[in-house]
C-alpha atoms as a PDB file:
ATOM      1  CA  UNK A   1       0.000   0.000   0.000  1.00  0.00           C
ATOM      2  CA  UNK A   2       1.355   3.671  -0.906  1.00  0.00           C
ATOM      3  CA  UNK A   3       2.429   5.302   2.073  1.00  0.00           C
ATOM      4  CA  UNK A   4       1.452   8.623   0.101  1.00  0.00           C
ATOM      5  CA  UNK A   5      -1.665  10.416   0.685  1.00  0.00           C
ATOM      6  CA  UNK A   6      -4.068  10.222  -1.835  1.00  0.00           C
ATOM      7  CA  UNK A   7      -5.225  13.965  -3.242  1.00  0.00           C
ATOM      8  CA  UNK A   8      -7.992  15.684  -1.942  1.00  0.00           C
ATOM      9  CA  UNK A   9      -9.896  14.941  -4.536  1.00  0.00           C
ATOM     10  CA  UNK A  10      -9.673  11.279  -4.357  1.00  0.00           C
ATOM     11  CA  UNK A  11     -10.243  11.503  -0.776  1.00  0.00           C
ATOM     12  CA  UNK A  12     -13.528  13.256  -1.237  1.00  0.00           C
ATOM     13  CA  UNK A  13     -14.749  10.444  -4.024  1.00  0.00           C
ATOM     14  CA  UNK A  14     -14.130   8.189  -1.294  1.00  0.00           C
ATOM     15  CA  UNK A  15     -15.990   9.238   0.926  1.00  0.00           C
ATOM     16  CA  UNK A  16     -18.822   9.718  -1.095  1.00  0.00           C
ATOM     17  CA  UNK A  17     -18.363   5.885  -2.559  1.00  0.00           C
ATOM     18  CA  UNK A  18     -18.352   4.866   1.161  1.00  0.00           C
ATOM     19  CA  UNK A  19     -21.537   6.755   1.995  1.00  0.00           C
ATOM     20  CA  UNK A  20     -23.205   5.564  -1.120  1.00  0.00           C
ATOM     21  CA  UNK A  21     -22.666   2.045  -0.767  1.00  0.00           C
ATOM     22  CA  UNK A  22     -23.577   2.378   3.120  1.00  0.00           C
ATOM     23  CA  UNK A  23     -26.571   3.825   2.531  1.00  0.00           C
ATOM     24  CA  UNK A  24     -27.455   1.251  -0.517  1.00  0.00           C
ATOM     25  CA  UNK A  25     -26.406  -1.909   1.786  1.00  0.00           C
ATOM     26  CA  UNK A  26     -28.783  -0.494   4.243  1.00  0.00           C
ATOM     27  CA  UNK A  27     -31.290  -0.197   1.903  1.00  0.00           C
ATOM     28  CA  UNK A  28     -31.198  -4.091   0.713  1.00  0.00           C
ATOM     29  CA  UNK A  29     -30.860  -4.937   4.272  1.00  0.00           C
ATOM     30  CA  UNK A  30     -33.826  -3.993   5.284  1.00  0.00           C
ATOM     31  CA  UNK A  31     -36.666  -6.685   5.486  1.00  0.00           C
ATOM     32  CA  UNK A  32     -33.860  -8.629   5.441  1.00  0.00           C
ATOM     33  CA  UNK A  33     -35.191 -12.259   7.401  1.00  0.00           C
ATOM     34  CA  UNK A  34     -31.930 -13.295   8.560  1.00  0.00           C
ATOM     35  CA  UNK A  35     -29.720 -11.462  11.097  1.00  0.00           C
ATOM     36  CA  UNK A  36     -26.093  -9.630   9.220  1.00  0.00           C
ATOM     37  CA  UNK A  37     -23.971 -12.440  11.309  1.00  0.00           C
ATOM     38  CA  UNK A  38     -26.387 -15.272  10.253  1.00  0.00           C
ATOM     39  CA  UNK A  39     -26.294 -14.256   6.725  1.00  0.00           C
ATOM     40  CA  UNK A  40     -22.392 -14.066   6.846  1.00  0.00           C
ATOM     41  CA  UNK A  41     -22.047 -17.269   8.304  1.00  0.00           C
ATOM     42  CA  UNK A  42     -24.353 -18.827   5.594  1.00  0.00           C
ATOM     43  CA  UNK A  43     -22.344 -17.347   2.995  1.00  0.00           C
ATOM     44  CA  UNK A  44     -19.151 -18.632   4.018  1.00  0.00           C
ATOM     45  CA  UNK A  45     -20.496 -21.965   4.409  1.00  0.00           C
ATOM     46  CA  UNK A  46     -22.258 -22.124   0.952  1.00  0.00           C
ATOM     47  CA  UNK A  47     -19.893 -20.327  -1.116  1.00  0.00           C
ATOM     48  CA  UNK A  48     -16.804 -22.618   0.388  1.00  0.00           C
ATOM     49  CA  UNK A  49     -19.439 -26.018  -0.073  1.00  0.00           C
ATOM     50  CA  UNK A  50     -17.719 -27.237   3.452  1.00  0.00           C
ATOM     51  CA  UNK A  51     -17.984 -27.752   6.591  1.00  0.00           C
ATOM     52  CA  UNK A  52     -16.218 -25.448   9.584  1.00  0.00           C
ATOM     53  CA  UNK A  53     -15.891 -26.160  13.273  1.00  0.00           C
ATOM     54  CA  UNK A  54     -16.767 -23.067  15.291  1.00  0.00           C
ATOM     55  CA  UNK A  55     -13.283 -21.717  15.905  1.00  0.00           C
ATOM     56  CA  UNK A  56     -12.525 -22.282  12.396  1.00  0.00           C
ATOM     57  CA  UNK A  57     -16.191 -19.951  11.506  1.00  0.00           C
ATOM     58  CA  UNK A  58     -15.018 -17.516  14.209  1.00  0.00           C
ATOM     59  CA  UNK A  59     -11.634 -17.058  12.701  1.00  0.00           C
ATOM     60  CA  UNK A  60     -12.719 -16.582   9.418  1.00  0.00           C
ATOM     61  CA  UNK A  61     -15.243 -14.237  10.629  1.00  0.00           C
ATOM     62  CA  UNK A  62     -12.995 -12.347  12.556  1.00  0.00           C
ATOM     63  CA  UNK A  63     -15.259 -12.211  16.071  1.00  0.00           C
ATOM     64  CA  UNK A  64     -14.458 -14.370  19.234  1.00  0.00           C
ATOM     65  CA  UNK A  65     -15.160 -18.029  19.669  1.00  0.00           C
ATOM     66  CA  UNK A  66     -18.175 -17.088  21.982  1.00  0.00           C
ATOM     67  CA  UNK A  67     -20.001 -15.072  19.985  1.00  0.00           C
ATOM     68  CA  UNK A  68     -19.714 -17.642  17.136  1.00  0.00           C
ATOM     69  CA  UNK A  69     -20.959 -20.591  19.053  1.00  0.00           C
ATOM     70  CA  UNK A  70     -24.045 -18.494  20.118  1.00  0.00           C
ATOM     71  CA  UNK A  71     -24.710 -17.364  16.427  1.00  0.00           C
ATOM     72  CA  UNK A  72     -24.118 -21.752  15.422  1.00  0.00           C
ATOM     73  CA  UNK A  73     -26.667 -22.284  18.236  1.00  0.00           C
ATOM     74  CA  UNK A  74     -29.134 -19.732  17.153  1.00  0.00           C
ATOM     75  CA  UNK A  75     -28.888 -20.729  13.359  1.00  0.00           C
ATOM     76  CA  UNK A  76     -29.130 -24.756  14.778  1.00  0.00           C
ATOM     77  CA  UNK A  77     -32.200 -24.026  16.825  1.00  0.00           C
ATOM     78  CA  UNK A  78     -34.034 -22.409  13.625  1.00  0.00           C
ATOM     79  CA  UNK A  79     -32.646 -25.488  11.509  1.00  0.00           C
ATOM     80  CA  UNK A  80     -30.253 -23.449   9.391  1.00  0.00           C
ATOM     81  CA  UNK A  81     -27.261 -25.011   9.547  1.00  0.00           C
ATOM     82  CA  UNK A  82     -26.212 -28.395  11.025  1.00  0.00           C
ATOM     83  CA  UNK A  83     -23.891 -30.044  13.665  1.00  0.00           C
ATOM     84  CA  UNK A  84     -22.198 -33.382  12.921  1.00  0.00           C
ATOM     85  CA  UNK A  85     -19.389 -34.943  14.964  1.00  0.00           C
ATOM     86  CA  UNK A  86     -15.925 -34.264  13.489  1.00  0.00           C
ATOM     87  CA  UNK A  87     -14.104 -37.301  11.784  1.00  0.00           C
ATOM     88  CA  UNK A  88     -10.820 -37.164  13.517  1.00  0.00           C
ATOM     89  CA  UNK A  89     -11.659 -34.847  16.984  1.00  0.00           C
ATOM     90  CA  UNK A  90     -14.231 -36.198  18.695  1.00  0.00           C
ATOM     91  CA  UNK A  91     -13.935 -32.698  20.767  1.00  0.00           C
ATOM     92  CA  UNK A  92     -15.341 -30.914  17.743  1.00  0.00           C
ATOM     93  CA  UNK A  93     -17.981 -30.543  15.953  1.00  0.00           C
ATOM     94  CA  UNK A  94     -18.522 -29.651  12.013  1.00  0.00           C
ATOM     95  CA  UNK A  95     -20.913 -26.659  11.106  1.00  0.00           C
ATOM     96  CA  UNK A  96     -22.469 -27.280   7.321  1.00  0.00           C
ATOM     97  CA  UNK A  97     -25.670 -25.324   6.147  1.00  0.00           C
ATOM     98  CA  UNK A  98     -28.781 -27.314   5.700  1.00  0.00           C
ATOM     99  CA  UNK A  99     -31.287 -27.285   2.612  1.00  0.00           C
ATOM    100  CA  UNK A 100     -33.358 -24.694   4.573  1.00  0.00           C
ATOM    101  CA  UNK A 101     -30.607 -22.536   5.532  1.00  0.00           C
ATOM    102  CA  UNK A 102     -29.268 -22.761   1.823  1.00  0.00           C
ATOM    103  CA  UNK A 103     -32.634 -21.593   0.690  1.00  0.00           C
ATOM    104  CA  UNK A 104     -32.648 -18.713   3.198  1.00  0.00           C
ATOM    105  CA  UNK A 105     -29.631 -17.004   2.096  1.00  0.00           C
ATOM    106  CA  UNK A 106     -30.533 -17.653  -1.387  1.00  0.00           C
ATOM    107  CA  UNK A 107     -34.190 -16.337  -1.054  1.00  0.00           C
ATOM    108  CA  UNK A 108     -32.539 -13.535   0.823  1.00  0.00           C
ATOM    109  CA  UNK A 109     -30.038 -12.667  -1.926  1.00  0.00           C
ATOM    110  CA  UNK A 110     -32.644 -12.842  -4.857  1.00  0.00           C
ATOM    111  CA  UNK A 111     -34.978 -10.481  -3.009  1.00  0.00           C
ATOM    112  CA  UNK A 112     -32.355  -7.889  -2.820  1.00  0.00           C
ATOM    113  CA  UNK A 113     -31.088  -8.282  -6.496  1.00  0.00           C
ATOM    114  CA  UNK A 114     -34.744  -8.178  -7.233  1.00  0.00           C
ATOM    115  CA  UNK A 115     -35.214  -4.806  -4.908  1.00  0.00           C
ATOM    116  CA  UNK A 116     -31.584  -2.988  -6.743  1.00  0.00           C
ATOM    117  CA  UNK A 117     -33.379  -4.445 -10.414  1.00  0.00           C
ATOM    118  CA  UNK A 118     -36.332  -2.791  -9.804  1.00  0.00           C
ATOM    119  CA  UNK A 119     -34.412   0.691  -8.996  1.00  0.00           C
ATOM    120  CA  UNK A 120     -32.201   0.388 -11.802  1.00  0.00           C
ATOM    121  CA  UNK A 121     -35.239  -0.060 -13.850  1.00  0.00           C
ATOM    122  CA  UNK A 122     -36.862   2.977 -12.446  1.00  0.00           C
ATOM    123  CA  UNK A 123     -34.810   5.293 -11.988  1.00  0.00           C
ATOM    124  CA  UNK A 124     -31.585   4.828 -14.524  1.00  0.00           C
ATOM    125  CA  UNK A 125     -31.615   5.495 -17.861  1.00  0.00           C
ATOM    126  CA  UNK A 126     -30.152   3.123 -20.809  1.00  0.00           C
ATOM    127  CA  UNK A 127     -26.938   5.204 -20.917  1.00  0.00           C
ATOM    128  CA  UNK A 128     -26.477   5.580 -16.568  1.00  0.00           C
ATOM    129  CA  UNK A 129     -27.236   1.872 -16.902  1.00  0.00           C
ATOM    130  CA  UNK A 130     -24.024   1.184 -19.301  1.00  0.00           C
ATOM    131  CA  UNK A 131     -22.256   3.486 -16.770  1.00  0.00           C
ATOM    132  CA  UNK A 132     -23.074   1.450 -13.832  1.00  0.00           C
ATOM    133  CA  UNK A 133     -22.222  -2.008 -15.532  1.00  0.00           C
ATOM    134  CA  UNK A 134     -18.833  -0.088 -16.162  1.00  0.00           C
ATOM    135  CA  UNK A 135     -18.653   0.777 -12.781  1.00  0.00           C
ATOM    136  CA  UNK A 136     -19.215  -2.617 -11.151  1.00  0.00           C
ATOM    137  CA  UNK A 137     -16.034  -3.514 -13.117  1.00  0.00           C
ATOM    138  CA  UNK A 138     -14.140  -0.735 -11.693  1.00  0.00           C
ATOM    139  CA  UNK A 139     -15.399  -1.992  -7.969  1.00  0.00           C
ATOM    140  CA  UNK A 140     -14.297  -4.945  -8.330  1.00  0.00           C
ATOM    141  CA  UNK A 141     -10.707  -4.058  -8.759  1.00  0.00           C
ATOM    142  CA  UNK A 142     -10.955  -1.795  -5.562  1.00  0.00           C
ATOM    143  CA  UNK A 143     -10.144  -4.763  -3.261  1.00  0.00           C
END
């Protein structure tokens, strides 16, 4: 990372991404059915299609091993994800999502591509439209 400081311009455009995307994240989250952590959790184990114990989810997660194994109990209790014994620990246990919690985050995730379709729709035109797909690009070779 450059140890220069970026011009006051540059500065100012990012701040104004940041408060733009916060404001559009909280948009889609709301009427969201499953709790920010829950959803998180979900995601990892879905888009990885394995299995975590709860130190390994509160690692990659980045909060403390308590916190985790109440968010795995929580998410067990409503039957979104699973515990199974792990193979060589018997300490452990292995944290997969189930069919239901699979179809929770995906439900979740196609109501708020449906909710940012809908406002593109409405409220872009063709050419801010082209602009944005452009943009995405550009976004995704910010991190």
């Amino acid at each position: 990372m450059p140890s220069e400081t970026p011009h006051p311009d540059t500065l100012e455009l990012a701040a104004d991404l940041r408060a733009a995307l916060g404001s559009l994240v909280r948009a889609l989250r709301d009427g969201d059915d499953l709790p920010p952590n829950q959803a998180a959790v979900l995601g990892l184990l879905v888009r990885d299609e394995r299995s975590y114990t709860v130190a390994e989810l509160a690692d990659r997660r980045r909060v403390r091993h308590q916190s985790m194994a109440r968010t795995v109990a929580l998410m067990t209790e409503a039957g979104l994800v699973a515990q199974q014994p792990h193979p060589t620990d018997g300490r452990k246990q292995l944290i997969a999502a189930t069919e239901a919690g699979h179809t929770a985050l995906l439900d979740q995730r196609a109501r708020r591509e449906h909710h940012i379709a809908t406002a593109i729709e409405a409220r872009l035109t063709p050419e801010e439209r082209q602009q944005l797909r452009t943009a995405v690009g550009l976004l995704d070779r910010l991190h």
